[in-house]
PDB file of N, CA and C in Angstrom:
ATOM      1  N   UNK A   1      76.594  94.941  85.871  1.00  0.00           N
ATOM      2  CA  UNK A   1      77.870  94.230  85.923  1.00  0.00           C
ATOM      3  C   UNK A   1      79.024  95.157  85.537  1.00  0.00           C
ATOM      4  N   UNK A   2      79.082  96.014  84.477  1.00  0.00           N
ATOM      5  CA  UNK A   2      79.915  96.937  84.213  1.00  0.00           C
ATOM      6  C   UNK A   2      80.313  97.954  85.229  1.00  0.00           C
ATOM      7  N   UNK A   3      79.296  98.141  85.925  1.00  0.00           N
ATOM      8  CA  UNK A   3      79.441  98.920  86.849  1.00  0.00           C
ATOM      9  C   UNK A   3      80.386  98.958  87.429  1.00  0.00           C
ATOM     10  N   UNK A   4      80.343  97.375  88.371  1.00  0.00           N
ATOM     11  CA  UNK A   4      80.962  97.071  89.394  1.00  0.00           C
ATOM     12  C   UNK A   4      82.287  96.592  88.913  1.00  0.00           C
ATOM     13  N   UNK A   5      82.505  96.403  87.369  1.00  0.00           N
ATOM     14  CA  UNK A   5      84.446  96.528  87.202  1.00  0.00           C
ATOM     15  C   UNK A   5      84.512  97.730  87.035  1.00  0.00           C
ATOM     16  N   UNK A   6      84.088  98.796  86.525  1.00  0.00           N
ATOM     17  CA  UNK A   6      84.647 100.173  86.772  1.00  0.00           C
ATOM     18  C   UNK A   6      85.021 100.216  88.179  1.00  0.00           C
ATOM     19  N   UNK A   7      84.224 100.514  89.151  1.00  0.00           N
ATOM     20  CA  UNK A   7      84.572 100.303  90.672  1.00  0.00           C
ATOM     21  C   UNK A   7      85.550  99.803  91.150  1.00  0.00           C
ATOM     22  N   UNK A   8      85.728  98.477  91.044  1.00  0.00           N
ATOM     23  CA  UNK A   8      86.861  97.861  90.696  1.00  0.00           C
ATOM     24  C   UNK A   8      88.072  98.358  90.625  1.00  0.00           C
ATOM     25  N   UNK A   9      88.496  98.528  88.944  1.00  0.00           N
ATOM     26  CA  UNK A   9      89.452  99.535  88.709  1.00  0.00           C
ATOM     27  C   UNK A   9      89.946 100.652  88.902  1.00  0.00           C
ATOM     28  N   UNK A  10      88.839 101.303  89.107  1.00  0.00           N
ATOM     29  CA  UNK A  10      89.329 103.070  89.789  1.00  0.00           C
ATOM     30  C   UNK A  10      89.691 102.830  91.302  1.00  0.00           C
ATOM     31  N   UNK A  11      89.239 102.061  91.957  1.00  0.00           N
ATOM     32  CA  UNK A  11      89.928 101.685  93.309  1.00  0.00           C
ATOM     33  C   UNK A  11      91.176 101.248  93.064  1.00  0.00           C
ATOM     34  N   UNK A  12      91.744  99.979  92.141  1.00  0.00           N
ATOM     35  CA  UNK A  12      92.966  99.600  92.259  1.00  0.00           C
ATOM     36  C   UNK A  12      93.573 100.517  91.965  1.00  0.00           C
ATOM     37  N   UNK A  13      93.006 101.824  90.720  1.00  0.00           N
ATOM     38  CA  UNK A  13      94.262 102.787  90.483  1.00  0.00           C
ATOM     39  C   UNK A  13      94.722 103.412  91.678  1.00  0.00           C
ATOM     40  N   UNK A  14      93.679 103.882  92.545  1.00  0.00           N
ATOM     41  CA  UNK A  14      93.692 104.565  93.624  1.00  0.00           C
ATOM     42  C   UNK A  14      94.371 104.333  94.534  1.00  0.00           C
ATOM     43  N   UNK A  15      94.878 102.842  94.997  1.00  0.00           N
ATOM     44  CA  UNK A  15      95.075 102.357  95.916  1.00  0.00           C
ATOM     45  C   UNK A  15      96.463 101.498  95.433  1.00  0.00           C
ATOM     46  N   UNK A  16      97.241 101.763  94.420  1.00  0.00           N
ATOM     47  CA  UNK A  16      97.956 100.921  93.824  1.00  0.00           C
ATOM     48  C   UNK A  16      99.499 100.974  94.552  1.00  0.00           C
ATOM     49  N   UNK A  17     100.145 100.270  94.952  1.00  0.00           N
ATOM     50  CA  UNK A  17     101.442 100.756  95.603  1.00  0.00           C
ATOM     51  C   UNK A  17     102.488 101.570  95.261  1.00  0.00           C
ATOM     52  N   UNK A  18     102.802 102.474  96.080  1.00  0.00           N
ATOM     53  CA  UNK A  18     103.657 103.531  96.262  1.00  0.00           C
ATOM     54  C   UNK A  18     105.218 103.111  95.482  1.00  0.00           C
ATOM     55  N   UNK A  19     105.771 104.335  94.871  1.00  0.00           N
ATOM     56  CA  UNK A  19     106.987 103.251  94.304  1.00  0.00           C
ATOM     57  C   UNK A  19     108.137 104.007  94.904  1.00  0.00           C
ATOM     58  N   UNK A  20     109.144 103.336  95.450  1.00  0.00           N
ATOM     59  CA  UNK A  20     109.830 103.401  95.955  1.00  0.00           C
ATOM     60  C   UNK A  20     111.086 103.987  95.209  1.00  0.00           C
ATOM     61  N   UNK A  21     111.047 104.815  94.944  1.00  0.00           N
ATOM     62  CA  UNK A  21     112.125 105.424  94.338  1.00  0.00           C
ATOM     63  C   UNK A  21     113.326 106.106  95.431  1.00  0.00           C
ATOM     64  N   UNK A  22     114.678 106.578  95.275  1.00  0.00           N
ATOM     65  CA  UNK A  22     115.252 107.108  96.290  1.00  0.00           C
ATOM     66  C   UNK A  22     114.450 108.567  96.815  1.00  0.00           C
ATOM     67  N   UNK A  23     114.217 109.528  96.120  1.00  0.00           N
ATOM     68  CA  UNK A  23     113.506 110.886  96.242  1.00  0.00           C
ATOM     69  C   UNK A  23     112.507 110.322  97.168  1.00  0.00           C
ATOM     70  N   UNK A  24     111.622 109.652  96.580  1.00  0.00           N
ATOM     71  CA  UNK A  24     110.318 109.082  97.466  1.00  0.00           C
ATOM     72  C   UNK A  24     110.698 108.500  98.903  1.00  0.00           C
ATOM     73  N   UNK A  25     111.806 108.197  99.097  1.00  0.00           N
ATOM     74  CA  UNK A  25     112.323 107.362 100.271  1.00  0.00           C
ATOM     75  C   UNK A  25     112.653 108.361 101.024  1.00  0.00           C
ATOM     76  N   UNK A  26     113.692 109.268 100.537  1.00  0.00           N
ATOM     77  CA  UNK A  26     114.170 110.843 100.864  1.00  0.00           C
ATOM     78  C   UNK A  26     113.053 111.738 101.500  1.00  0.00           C
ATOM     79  N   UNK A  27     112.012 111.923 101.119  1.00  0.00           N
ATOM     80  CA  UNK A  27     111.020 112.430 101.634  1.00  0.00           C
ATOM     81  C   UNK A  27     110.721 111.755 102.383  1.00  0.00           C
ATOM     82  N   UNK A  28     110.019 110.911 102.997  1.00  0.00           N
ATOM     83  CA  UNK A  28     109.631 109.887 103.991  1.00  0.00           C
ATOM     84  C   UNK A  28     110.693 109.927 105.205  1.00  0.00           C
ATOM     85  N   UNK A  29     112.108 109.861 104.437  1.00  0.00           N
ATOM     86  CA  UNK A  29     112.778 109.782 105.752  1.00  0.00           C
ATOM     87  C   UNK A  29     113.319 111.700 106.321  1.00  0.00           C
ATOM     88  N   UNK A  30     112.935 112.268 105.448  1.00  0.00           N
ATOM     89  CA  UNK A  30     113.093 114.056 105.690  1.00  0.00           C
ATOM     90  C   UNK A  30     111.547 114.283 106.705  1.00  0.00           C
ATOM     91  N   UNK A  31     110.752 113.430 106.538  1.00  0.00           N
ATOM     92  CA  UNK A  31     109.587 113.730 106.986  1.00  0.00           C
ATOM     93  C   UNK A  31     109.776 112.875 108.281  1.00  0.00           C
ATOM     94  N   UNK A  32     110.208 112.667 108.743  1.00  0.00           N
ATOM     95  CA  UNK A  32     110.462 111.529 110.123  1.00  0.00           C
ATOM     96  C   UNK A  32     111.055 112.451 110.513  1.00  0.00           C
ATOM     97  N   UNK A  33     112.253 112.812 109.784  1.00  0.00           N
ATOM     98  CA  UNK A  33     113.374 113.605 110.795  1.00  0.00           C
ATOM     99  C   UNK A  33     112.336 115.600 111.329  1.00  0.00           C
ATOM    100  N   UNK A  34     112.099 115.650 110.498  1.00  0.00           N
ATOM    101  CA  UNK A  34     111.370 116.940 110.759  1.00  0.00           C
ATOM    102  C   UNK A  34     109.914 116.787 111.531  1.00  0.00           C
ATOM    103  N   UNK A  35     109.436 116.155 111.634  1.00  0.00           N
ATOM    104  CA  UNK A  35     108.287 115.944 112.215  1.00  0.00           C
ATOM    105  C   UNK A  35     108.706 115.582 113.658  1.00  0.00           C
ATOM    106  N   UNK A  36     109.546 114.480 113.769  1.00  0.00           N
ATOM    107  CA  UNK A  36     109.601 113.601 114.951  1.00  0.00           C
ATOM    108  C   UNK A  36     108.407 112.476 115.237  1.00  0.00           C
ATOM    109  N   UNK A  37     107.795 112.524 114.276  1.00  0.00           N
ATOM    110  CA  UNK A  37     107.051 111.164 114.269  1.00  0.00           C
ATOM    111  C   UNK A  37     107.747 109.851 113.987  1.00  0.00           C
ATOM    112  N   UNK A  38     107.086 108.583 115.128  1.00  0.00           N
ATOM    113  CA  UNK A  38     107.534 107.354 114.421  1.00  0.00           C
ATOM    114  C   UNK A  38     107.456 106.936 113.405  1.00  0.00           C
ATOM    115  N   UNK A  39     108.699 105.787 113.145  1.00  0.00           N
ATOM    116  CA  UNK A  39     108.456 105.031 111.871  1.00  0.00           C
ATOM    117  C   UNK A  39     106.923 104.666 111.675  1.00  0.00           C
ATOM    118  N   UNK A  40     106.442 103.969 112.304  1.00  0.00           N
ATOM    119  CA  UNK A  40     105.034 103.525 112.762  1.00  0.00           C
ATOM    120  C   UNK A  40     103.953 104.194 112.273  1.00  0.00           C
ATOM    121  N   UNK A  41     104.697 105.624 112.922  1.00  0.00           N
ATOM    122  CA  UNK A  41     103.197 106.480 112.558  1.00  0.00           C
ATOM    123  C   UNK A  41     103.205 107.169 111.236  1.00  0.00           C
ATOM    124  N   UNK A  42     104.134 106.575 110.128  1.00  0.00           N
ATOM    125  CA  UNK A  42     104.468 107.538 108.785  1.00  0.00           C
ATOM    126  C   UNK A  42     103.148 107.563 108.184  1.00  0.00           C
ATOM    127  N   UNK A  43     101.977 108.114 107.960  1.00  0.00           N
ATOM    128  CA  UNK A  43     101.080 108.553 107.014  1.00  0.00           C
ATOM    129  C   UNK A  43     101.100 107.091 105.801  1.00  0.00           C
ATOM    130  N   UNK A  44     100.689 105.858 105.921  1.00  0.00           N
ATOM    131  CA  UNK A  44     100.803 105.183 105.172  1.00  0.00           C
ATOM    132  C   UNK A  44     100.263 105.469 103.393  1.00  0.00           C
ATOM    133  N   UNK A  45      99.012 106.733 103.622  1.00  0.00           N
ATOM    134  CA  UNK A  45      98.543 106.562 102.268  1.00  0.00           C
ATOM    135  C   UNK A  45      99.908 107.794 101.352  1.00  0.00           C
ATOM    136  N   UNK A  46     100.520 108.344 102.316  1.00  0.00           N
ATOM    137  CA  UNK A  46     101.171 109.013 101.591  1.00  0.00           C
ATOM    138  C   UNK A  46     102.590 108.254 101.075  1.00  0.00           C
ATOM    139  N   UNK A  47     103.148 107.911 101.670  1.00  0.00           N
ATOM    140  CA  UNK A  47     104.250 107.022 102.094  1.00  0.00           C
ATOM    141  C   UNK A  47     104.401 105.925 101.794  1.00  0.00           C
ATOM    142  N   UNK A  48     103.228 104.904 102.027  1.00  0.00           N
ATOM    143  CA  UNK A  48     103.448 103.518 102.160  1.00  0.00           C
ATOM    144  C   UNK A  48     103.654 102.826 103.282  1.00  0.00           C
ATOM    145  N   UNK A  49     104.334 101.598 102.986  1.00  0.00           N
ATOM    146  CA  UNK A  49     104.770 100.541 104.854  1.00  0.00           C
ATOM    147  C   UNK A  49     105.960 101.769 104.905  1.00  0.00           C
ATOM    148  N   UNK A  50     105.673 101.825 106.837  1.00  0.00           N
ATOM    149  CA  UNK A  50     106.986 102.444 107.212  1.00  0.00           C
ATOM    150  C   UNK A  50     107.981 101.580 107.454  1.00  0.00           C
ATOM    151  N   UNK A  51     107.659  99.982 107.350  1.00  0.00           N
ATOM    152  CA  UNK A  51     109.063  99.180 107.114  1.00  0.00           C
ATOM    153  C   UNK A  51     109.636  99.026 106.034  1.00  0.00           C
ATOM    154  N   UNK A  52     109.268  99.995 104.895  1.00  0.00           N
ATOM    155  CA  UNK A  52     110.201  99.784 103.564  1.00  0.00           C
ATOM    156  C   UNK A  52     110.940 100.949 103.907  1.00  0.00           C
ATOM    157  N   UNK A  53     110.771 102.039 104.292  1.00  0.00           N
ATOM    158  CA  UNK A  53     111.278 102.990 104.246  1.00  0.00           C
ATOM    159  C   UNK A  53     112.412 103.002 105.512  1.00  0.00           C
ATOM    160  N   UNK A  54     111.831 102.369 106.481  1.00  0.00           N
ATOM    161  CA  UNK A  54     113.049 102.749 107.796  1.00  0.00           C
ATOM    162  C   UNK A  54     114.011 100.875 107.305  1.00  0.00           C
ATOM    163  N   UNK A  55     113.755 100.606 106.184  1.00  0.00           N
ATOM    164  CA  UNK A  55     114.686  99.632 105.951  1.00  0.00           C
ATOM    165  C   UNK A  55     115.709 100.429 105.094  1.00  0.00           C
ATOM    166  N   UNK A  56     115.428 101.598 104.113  1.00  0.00           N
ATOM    167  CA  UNK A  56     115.889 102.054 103.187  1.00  0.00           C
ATOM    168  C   UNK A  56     116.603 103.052 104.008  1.00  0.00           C
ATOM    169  N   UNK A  57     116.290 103.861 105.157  1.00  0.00           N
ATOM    170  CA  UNK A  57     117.126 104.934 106.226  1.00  0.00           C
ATOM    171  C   UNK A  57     118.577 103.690 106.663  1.00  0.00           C
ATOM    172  N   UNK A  58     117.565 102.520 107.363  1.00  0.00           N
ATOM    173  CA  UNK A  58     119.162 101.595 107.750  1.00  0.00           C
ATOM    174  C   UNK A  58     119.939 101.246 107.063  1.00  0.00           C
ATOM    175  N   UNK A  59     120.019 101.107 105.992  1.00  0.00           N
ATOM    176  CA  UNK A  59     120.815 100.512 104.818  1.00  0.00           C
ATOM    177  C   UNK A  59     122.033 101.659 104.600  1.00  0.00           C
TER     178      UNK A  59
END
């Protein structure tokens, strides 16, 4: 049983959401512009939703 909340937890750390800071947004949207990749296709584990971020470029 212990096991399987360790498991558990080291996944949620792992997997915990991206925080949106301006820098963090800044990169994401420096990384669109230099790449030429879509919003769509932003690398979600690095990044996050690419609709927080191309909300944070429109604004």
């Amino acid at each position: 049983m212990d096991g399987n909340i360790l498991i558990f937890f080291t996944s949620f750390i792992l997997f915990k959401k991206h925080k949106n800071t301006a820098k963090f947004n800044l990169e994401a949207i420096l990384y669109v512009l230099r790449t030429g990749v879509q919003w769509k296709a932003l690398p979600k584990e690095k990044f996050g939703a690419s609709s927080s971020i191309h909300r944070y470029f429109m604004a």
